[in-house]
N, C-alpha and C. Protein backbone atom coordinates (compact mmCIF):
# COMPACT_ATOMS: atom_id res chain seq x y z
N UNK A 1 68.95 17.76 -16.24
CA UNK A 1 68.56 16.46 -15.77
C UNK A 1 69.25 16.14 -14.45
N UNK A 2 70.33 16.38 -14.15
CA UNK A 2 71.29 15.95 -13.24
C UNK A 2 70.64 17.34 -11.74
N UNK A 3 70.28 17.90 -12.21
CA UNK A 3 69.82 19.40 -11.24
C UNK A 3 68.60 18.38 -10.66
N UNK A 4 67.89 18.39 -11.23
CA UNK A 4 66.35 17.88 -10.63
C UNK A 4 66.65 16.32 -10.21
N UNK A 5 67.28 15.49 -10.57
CA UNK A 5 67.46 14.16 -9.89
C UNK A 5 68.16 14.45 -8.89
N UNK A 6 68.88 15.57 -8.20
CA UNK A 6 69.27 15.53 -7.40
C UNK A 6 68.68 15.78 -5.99
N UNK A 7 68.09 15.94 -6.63
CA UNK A 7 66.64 17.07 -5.26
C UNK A 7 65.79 15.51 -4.82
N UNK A 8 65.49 15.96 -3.44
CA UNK A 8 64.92 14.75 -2.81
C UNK A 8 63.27 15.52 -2.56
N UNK A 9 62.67 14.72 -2.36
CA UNK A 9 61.14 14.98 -2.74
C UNK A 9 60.80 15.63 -1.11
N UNK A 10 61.21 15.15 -0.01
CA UNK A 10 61.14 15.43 1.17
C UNK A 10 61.66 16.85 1.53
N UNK A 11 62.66 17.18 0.48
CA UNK A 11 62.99 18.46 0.76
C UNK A 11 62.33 19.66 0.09
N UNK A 12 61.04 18.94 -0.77
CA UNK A 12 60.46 20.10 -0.98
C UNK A 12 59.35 20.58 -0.27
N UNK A 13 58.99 19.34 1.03
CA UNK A 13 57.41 19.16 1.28
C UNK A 13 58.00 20.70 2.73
N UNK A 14 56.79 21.42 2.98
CA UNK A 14 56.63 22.01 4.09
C UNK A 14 56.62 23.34 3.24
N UNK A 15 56.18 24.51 4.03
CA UNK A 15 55.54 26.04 3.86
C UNK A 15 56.31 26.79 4.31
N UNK A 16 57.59 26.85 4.51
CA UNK A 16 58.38 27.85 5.02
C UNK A 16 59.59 28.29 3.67
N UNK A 17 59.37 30.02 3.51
CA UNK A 17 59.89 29.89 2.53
C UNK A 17 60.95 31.52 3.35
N UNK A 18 60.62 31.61 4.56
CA UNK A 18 61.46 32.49 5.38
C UNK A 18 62.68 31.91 6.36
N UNK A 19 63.01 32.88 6.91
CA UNK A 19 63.77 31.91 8.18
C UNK A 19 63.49 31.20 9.28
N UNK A 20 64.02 30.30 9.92
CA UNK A 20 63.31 29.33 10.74
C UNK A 20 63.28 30.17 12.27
N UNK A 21 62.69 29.63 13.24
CA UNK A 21 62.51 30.37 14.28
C UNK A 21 64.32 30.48 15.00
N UNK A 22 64.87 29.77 14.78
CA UNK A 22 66.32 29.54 15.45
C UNK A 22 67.61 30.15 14.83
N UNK A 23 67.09 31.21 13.49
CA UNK A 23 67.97 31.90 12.59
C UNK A 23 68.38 31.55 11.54
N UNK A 24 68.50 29.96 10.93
CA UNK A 24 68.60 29.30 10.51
C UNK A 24 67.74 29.86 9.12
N UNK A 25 68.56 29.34 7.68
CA UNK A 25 67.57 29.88 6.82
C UNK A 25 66.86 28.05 6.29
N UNK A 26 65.91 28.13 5.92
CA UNK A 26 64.98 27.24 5.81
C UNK A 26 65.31 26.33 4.13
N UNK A 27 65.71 25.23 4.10
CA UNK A 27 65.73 24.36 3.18
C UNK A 27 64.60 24.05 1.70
N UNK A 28 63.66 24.39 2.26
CA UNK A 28 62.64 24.38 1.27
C UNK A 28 62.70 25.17 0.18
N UNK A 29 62.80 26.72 0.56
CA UNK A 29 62.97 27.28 -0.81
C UNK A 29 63.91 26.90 -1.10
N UNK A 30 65.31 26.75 -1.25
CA UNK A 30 66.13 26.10 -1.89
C UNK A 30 65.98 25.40 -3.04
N UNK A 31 65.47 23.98 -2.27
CA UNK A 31 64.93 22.40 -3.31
C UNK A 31 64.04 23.23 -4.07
N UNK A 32 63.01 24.29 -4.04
CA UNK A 32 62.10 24.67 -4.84
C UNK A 32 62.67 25.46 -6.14
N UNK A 33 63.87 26.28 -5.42
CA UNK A 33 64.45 26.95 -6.55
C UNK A 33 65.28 26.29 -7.47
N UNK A 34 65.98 25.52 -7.02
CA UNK A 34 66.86 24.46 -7.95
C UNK A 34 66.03 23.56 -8.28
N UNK A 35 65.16 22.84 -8.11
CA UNK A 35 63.93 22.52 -9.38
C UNK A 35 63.72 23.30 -10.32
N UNK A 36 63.05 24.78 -9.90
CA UNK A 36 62.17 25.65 -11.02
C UNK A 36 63.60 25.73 -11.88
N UNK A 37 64.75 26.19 -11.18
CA UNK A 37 65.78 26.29 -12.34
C UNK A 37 66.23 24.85 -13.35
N UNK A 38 65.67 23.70 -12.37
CA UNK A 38 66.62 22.63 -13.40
C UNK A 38 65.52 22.33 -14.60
N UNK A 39 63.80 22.47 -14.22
CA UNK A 39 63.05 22.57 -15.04
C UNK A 39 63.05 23.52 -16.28
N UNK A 40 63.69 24.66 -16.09
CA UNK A 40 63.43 26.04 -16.78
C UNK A 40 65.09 25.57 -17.55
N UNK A 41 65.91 24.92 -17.25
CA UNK A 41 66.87 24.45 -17.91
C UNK A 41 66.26 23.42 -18.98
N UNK A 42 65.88 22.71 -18.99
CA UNK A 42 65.22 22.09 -19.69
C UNK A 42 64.10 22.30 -20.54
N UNK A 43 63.18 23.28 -20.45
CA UNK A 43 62.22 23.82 -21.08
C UNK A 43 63.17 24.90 -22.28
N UNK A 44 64.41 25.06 -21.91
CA UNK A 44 65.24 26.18 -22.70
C UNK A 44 65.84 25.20 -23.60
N UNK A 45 66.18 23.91 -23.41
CA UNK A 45 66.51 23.33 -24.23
C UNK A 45 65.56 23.08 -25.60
N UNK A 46 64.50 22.22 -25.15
CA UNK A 46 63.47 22.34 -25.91
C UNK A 46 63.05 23.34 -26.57
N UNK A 47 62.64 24.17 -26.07
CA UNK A 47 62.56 25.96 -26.95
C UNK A 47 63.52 26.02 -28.14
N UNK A 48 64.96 26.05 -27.52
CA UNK A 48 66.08 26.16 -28.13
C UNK A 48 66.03 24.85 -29.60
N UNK A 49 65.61 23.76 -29.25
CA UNK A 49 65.42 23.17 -30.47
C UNK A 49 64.20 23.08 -31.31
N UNK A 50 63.44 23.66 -30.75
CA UNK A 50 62.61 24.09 -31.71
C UNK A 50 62.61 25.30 -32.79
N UNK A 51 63.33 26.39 -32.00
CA UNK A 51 64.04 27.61 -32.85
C UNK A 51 65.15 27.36 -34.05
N UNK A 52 65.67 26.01 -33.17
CA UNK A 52 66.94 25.85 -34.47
C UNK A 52 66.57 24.96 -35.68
N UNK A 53 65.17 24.43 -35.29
CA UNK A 53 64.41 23.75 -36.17
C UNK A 53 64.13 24.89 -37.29
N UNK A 54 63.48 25.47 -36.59
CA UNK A 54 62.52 26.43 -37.24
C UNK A 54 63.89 27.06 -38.79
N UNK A 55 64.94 27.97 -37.77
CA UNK A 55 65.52 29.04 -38.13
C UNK A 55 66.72 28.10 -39.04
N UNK A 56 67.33 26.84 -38.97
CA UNK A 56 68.10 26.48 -39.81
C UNK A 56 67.80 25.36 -40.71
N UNK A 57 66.59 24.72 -40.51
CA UNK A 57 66.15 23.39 -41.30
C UNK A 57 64.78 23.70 -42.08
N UNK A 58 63.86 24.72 -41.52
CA UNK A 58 62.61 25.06 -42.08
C UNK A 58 62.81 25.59 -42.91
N UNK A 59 62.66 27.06 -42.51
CA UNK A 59 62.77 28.03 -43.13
C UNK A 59 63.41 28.32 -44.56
N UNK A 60 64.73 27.88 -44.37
CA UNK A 60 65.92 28.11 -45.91
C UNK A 60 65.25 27.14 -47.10
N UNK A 61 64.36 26.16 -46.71
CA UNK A 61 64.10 25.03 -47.75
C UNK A 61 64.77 24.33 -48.19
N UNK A 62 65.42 23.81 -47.18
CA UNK A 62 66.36 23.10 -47.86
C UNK A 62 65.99 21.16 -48.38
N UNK A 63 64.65 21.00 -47.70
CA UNK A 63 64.80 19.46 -48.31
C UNK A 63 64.10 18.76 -46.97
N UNK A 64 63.34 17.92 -47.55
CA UNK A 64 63.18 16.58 -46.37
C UNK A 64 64.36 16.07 -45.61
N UNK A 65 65.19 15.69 -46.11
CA UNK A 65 66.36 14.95 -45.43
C UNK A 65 66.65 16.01 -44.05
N UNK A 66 66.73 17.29 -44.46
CA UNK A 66 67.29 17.99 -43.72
C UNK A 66 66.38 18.74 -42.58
N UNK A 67 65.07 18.60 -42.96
CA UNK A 67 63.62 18.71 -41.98
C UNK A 67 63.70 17.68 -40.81
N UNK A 68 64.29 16.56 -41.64
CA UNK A 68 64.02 15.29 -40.77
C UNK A 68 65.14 15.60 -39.34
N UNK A 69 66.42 16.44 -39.50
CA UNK A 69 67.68 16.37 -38.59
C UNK A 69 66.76 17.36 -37.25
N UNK A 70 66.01 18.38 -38.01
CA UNK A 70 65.48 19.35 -37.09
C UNK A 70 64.63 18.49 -35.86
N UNK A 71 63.78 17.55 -36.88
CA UNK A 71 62.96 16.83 -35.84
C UNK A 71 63.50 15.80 -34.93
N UNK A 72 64.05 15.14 -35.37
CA UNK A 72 65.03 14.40 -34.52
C UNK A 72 66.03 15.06 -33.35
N UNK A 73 66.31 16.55 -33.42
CA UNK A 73 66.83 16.74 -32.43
C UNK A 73 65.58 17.94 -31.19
N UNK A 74 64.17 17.90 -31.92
CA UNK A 74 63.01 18.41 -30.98
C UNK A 74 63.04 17.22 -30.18
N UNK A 75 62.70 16.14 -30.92
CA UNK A 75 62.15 14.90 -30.28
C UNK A 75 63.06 14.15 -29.25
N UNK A 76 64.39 14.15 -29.50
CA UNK A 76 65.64 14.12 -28.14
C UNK A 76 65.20 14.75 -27.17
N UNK A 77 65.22 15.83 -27.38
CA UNK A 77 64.95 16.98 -26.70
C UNK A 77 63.42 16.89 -25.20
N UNK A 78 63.05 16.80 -26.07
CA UNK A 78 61.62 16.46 -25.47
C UNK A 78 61.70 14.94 -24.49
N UNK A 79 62.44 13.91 -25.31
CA UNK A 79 62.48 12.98 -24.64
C UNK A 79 63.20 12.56 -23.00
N UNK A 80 64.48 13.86 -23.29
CA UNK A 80 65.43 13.93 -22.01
C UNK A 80 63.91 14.44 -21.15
N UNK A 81 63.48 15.78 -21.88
CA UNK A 81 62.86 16.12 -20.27
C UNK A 81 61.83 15.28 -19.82
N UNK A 82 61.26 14.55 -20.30
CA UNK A 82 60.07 13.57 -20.02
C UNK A 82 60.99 12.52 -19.30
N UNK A 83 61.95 12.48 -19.89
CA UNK A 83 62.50 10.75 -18.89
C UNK A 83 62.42 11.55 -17.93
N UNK A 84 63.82 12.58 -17.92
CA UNK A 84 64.34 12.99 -16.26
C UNK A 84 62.94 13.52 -14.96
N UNK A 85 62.20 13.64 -15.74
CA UNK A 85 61.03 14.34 -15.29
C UNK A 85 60.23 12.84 -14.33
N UNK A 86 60.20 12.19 -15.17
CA UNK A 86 59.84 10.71 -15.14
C UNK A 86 60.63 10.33 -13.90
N UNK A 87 61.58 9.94 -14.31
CA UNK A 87 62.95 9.30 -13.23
C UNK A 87 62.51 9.94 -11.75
N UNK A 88 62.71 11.31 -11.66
CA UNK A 88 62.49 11.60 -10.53
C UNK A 88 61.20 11.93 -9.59
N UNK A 89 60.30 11.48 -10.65
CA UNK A 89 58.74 10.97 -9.87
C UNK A 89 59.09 9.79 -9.44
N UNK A 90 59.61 9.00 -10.51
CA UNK A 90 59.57 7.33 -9.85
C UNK A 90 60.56 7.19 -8.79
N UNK A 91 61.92 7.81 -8.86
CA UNK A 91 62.87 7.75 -7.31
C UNK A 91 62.19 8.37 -6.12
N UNK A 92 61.54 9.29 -6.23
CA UNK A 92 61.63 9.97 -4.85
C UNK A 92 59.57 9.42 -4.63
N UNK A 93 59.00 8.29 -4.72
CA UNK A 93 58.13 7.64 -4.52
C UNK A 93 58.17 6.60 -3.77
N UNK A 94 57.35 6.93 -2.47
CA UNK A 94 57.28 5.89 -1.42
C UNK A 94 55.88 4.65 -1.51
N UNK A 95 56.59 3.57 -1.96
CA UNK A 95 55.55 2.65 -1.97
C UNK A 95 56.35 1.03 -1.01
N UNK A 96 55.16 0.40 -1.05
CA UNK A 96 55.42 -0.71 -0.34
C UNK A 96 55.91 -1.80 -0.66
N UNK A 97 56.56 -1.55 -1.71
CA UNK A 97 57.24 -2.98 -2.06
C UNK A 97 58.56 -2.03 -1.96
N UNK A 98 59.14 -1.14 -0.76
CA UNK A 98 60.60 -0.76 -0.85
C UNK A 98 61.05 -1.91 -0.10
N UNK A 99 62.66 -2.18 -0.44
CA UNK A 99 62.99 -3.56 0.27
C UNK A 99 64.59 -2.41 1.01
N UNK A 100 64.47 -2.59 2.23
CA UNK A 100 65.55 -1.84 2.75
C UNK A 100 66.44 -3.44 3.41
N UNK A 101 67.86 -3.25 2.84
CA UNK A 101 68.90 -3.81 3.00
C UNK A 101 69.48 -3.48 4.08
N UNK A 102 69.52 -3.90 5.10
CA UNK A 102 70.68 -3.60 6.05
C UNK A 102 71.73 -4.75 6.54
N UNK A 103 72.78 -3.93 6.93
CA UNK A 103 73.86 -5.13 7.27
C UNK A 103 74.21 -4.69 8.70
């Protein structure tokens, strides 16, 4: 969550995924890679609680009560990546009611 809110939306826009004409290596792939990784961090989570669903609450039979712990920690799960996912559509969105403060 903290990987992908960090990334600014501007730094992903443009087509250069080589070096810049001045030697310089180019910013874009960067923001692109630390997204795909903070996403793929998060998709491992989820995975990951669905496996531990599966492999320690399903499977053995142990009981409703204890079905219920599995789902409750998919559904966390799921929920982080949808907010953070969320959050950083809605921060890095340019609309017209921004109110810039200056002093």
């Amino acid at each position: 969550m903290f990987i992908i809110n960090c990334i600014d939306k501007q730094a992903l826009r443009g087509d250069s995924f080589t070096f810049s004409s001045d030697g310089s290596t180019s910013v874009v792939w960067r923001a692109r890679l630390f997204l795909f990784i903070g996403f793929a961090f998060m998709a491992g989570g989820v995975a990951g609680s669905i496996s531990l669903m599966c492999i320690k609450y399903i499977i053995p039979e142990y009981g409703d009560p204890f079905t219920f712990w599995g789902i409750c920690n998919v559904v966390q799960n799921v929920s982080i990546m949808a907010s953070a996912a969320l959050l950083w559509i809605t921060q890095n969105t340019e609309t017209e009611h921004d109110y810039n403060f200056t002093i």
